[in-house]
Protein backbone atom coordinates (compact mmCIF):
# COMPACT_ATOMS: atom_id res chain seq x y z
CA UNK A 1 -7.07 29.51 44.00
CA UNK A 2 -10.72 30.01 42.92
CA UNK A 3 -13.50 28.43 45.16
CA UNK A 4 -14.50 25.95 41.62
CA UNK A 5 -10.93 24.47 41.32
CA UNK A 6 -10.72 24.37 45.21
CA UNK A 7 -13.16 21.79 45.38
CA UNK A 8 -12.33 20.38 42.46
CA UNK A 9 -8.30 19.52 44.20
CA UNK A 10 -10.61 18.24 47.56
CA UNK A 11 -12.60 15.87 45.83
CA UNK A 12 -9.09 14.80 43.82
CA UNK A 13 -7.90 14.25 46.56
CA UNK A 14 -10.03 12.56 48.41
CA UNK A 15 -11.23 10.00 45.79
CA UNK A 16 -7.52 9.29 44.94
CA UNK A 17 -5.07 9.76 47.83
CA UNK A 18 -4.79 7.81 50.67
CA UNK A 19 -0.80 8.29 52.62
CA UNK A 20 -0.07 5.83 54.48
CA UNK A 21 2.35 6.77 57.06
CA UNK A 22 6.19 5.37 56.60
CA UNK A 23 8.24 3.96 58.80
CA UNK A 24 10.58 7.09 59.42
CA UNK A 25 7.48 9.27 60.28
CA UNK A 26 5.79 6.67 62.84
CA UNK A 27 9.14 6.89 64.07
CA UNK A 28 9.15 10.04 64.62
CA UNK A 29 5.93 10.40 66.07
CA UNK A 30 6.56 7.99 68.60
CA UNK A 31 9.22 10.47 70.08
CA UNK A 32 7.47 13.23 69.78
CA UNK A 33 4.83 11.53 71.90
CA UNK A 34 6.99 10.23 74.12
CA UNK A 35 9.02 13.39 74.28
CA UNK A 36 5.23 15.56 75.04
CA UNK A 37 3.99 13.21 77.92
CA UNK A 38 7.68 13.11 79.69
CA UNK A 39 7.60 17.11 79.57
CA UNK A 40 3.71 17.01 81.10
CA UNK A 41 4.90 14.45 83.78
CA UNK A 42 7.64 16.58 84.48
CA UNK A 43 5.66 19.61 85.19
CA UNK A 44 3.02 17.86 86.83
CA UNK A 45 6.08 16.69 89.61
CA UNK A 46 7.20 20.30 89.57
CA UNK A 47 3.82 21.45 90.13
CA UNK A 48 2.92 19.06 92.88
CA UNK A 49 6.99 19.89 94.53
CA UNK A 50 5.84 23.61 94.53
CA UNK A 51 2.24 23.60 95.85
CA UNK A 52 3.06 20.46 98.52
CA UNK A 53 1.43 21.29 101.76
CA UNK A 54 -1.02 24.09 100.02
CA UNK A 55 -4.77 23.85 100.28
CA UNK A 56 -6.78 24.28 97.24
CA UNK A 57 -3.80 24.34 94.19
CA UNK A 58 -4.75 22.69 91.44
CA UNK A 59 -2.14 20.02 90.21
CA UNK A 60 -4.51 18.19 87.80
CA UNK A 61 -4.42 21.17 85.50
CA UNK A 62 -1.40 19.99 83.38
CA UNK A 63 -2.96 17.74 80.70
CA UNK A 64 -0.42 14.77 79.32
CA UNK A 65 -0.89 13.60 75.26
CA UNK A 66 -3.36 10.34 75.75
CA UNK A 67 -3.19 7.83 73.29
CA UNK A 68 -6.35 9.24 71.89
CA UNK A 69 -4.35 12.35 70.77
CA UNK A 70 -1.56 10.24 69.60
CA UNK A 71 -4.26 8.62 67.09
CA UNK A 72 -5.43 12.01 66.11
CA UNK A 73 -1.56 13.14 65.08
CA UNK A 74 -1.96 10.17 62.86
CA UNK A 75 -4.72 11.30 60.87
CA UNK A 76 -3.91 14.86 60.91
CA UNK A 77 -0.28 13.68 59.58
CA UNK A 78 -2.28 11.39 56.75
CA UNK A 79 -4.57 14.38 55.73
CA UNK A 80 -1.52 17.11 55.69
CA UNK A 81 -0.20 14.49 53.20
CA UNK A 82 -3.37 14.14 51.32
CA UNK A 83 -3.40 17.63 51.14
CA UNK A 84 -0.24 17.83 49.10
CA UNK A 85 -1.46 14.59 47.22
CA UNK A 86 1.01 12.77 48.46
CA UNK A 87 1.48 8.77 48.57
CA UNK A 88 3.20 8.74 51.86
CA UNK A 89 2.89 10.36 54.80
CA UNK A 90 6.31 11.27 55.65
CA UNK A 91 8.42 13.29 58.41
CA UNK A 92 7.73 16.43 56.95
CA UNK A 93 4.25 16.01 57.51
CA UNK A 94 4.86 14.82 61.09
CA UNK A 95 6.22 18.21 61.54
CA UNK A 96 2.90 20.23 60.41
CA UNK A 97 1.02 18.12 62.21
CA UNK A 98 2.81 18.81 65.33
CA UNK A 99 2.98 22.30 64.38
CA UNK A 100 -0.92 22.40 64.57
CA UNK A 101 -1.42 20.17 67.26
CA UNK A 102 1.15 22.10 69.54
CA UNK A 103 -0.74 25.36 68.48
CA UNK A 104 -4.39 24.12 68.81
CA UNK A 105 -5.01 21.04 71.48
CA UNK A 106 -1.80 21.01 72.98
CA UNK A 107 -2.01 24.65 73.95
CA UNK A 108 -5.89 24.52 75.15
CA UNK A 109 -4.88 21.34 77.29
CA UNK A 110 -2.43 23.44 79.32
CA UNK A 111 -4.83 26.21 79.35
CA UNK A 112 -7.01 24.27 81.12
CA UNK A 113 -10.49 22.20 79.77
CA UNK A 114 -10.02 25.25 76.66
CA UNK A 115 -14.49 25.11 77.14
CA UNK A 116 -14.28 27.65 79.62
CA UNK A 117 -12.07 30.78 78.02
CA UNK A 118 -15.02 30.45 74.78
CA UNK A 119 -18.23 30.10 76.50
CA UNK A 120 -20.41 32.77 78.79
CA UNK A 121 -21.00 31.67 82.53
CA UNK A 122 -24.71 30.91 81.53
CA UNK A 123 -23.41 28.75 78.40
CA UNK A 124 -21.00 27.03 80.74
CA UNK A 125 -24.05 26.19 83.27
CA UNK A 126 -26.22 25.40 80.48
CA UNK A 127 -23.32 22.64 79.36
CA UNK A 128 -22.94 21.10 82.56
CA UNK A 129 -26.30 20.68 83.31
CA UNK A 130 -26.64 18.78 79.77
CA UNK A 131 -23.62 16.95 80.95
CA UNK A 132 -25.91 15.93 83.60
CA UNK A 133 -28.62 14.80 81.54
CA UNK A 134 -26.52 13.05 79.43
CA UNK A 135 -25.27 10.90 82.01
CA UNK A 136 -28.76 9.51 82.84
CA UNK A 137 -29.67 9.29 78.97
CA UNK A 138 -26.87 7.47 78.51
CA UNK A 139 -26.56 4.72 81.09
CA UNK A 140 -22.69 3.17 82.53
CA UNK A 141 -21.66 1.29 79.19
CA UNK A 142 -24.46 1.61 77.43
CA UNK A 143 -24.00 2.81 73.58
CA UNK A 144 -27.19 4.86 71.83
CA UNK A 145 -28.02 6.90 68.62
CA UNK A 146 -26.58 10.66 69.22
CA UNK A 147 -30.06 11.65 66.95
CA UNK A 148 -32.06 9.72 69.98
CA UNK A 149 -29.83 11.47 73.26
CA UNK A 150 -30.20 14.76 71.33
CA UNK A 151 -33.74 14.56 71.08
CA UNK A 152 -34.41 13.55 74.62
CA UNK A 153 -32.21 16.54 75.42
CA UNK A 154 -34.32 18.88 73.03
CA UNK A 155 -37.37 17.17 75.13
CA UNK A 156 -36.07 18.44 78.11
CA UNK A 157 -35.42 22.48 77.19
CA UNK A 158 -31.56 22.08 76.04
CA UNK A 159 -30.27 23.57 73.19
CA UNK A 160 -28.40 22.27 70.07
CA UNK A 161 -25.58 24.09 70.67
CA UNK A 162 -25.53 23.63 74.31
CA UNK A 163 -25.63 19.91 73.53
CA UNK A 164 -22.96 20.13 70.96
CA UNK A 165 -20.82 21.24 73.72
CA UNK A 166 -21.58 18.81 75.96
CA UNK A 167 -20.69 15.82 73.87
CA UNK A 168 -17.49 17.45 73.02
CA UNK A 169 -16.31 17.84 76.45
CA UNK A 170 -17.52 14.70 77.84
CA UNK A 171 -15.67 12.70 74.59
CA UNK A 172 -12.44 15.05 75.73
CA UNK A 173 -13.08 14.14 78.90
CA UNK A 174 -13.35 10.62 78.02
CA UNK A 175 -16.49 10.35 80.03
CA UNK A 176 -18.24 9.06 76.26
CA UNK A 177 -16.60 8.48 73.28
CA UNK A 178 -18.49 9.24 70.34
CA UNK A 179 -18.12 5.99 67.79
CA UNK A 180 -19.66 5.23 64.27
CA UNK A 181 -18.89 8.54 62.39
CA UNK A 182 -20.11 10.17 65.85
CA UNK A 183 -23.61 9.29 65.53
CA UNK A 184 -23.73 6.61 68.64
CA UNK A 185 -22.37 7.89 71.72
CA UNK A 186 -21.22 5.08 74.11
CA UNK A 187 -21.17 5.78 77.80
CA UNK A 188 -17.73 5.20 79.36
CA UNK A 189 -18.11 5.68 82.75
């Protein structure tokens, strides 16, 4: 498909489509979700069986599905379905949306944070000590513009894409969550 009729099917689809997940596929991705945190739990109680008694092992490093993640299935199911122009957003797009989830997040979660096998040592410093800013920026429960925590970041020497990082991992982390079409960042914790 040429690039012109490309974005001609995007905008068609966005300006007319809007799946709305059925029955059968909430269904299903109920079990699925259910199925994904009762295999992390399990291997987190493996885990902690096999390293019992050992100094320094790591048990929090198997990541369960939050409910955050179960919301993001849902609108990766929805926009597999708007891709096809479809009405509904049915089992079959369940599937591809586990496919990709399984392949991308899922996969990074057991990794470990995922931030860590991209970035350079310095990057990785350079994150956390935004992360460190942005914790006294952004105040316990207190919700600001992104533009005004990015600029008092820029203020202070930090980089754009340094503090693109940071927000990411902290709103993984669920440290922030990043509301309003991510441009306020509200403080969790």
């Amino acid at each position: 498909m040429d690039l012109a009729t490309m974005k001609k099917y995007i905008a068609y689809a966005r300006a007319k489509c809007a799946p709305v997940v059925t029955a059968e596929a909430a269904e299903l991705l109920a079990g699925e979700y259910a199925d994904i945190r009762q295999q992390a739990e399990g291997t987190a109680r493996a885990a902690q069986a096999l390293n019992a008694g050992k100094e320094g092992t790591n048990v929090g490093s198997v990541v369960p599905i939050t409910v955050r993640q179960l919301e993001a299935l849902v609108r990766i199911t929805e926009a597999v379905a708007k891709a096809s122009l479809s009405r509904d957003a049915g089992p079959e797009h369940v599937k591809e949306a586990l496919s990709l989830f399984k392949k991308s997040t899922l996969a990074a979660a057991q990794k470990g944070n995922g931030v860590g096998d991209v970035l350079s040592p310095d990057m990785m410093a350079r994150v956390k000590a935004c992360e460190q800013r942005i914790l006294k920026v952004v105040g316990p429960g207190q919700t600001l513009p992104v533009s005004h925590v990015k600029s008092q970041l820029r203020a202070n020497g930090f980089d754009e894409g340094a503090i693109n990082a940071a927000l990411r991992v902290m709103d993984s982390r669920e440290e922030i969550r990043l509301v309003d079409e991510r441009k306020m960042v509200r403080r969790l914790r």
